[in-house]
Protein backbone atom coordinates (compact mmCIF):
# COMPACT_ATOMS: atom_id res chain seq x y z
CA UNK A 1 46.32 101.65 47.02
CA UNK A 2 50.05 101.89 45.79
CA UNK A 3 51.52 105.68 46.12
CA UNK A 4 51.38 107.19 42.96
CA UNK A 5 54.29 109.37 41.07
CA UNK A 6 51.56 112.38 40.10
CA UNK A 7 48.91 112.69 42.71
CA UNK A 8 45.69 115.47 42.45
CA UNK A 9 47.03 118.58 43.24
CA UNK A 10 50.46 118.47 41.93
CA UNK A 11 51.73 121.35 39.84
CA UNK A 12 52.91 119.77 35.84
CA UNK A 13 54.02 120.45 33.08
CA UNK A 14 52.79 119.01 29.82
CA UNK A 15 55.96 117.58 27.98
CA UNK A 16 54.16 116.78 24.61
CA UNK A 17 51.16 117.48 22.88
CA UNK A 18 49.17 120.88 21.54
CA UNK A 19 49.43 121.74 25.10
CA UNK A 20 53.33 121.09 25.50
CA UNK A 21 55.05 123.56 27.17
CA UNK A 22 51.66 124.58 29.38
CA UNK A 23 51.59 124.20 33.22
CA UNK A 24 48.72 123.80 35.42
CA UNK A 25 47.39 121.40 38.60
CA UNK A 26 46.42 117.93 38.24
CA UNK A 27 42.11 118.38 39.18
CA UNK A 28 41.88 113.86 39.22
CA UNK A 29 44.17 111.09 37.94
CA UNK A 30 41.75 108.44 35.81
CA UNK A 31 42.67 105.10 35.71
CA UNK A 32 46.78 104.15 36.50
CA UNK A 33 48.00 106.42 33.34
CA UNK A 34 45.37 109.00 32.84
CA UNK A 35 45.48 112.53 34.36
CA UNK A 36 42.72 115.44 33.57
CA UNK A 37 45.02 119.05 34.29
CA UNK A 38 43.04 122.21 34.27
CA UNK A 39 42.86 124.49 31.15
CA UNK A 40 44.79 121.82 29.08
CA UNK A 41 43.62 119.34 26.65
CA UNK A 42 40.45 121.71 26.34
CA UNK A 43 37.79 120.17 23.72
CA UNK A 44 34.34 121.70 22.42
CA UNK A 45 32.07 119.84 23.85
CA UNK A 46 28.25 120.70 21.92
CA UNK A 47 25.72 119.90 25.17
CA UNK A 48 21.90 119.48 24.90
CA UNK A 49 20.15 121.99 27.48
CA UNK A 50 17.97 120.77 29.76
CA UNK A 51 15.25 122.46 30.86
CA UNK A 52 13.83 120.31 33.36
CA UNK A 53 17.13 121.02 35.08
CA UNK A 54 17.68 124.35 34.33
CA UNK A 55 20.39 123.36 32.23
CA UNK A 56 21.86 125.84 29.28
CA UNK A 57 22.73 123.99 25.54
CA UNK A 58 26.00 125.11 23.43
CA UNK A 59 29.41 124.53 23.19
CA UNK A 60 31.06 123.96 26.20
CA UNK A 61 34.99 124.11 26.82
CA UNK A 62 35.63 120.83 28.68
CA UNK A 63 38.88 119.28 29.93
CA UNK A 64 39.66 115.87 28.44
CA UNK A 65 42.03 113.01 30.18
CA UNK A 66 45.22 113.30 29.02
CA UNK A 67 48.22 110.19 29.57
CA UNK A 68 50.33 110.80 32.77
CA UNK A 69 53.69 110.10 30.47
CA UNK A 70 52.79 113.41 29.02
CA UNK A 71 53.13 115.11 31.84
CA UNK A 72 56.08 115.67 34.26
CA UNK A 73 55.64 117.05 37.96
CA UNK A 74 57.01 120.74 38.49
CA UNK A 75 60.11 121.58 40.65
CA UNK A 76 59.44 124.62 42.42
CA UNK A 77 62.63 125.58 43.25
CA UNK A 78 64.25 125.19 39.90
CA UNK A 79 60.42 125.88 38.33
CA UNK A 80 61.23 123.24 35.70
CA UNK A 81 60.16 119.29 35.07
CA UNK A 82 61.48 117.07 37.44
CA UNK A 83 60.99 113.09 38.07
CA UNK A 84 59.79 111.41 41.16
CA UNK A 85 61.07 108.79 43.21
CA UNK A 86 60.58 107.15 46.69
CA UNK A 87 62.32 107.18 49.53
CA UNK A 88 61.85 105.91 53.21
CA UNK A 89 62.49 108.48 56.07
CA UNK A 90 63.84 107.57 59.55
CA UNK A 91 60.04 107.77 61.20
CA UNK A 92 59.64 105.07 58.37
CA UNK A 93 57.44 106.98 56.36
CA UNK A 94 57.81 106.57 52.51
CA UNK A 95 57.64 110.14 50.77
CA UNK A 96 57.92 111.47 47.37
CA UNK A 97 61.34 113.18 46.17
CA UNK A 98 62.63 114.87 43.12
CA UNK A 99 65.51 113.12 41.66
CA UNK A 100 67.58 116.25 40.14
CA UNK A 101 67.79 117.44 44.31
CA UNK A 102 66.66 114.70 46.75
CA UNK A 103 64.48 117.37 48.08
CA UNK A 104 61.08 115.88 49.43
CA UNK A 105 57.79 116.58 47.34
CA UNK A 106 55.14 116.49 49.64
CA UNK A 107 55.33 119.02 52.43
């Protein structure tokens, strides 16, 4: 699989949207441009109960996938939206950096 730009994990920002403005981790990316980020995009979603399993009806709160243009990986030394790039290191590993510093993303 290629290296992606936004992995699980990462720390974003949503850039546009209800949401924009809201930061929060990355809990799976769907697809190649789809990202679910906790406590954003939040829908109602009305769920059945199931009593064979235990299971409780009402209205849920339930994260919804969101597209990974709308959301921009978190600098954590400046604390604001960065972009990504790639660069090879001398051991010949290829590593994530932010392009306003250079500085490497994953630690």
């Amino acid at each position: 699989m290629a290296m992606r730009k936004i992995k699980k994990g990462d720390q974003v920002i949503v850039l546009a949207g209800k949401d924009r403005g809201k930061q929060g981790n990355i809990l799976r990316v769907v697809g190649d441009e789809k990202v679910v980020v906790e406590n954003i995009n939040l829908v109602k979603k009305h769920s059945k109960g199931n009593p064979m399993k235990g299971e409780q009806g009402g209205i849920v709160d339930k994260e919804m996938p969101m597209a990974i243009s709308n959301v921009a990986i978190v600098n954590p030394v400046s604390g604001k939206a960065d972009r990504v790039g790639f660069k090879i290191l001398e051991d010949g590993r290829k590593v994530r950096v932010f392009k306003s510093d250079g500085e490497v993303v994953d630690v």
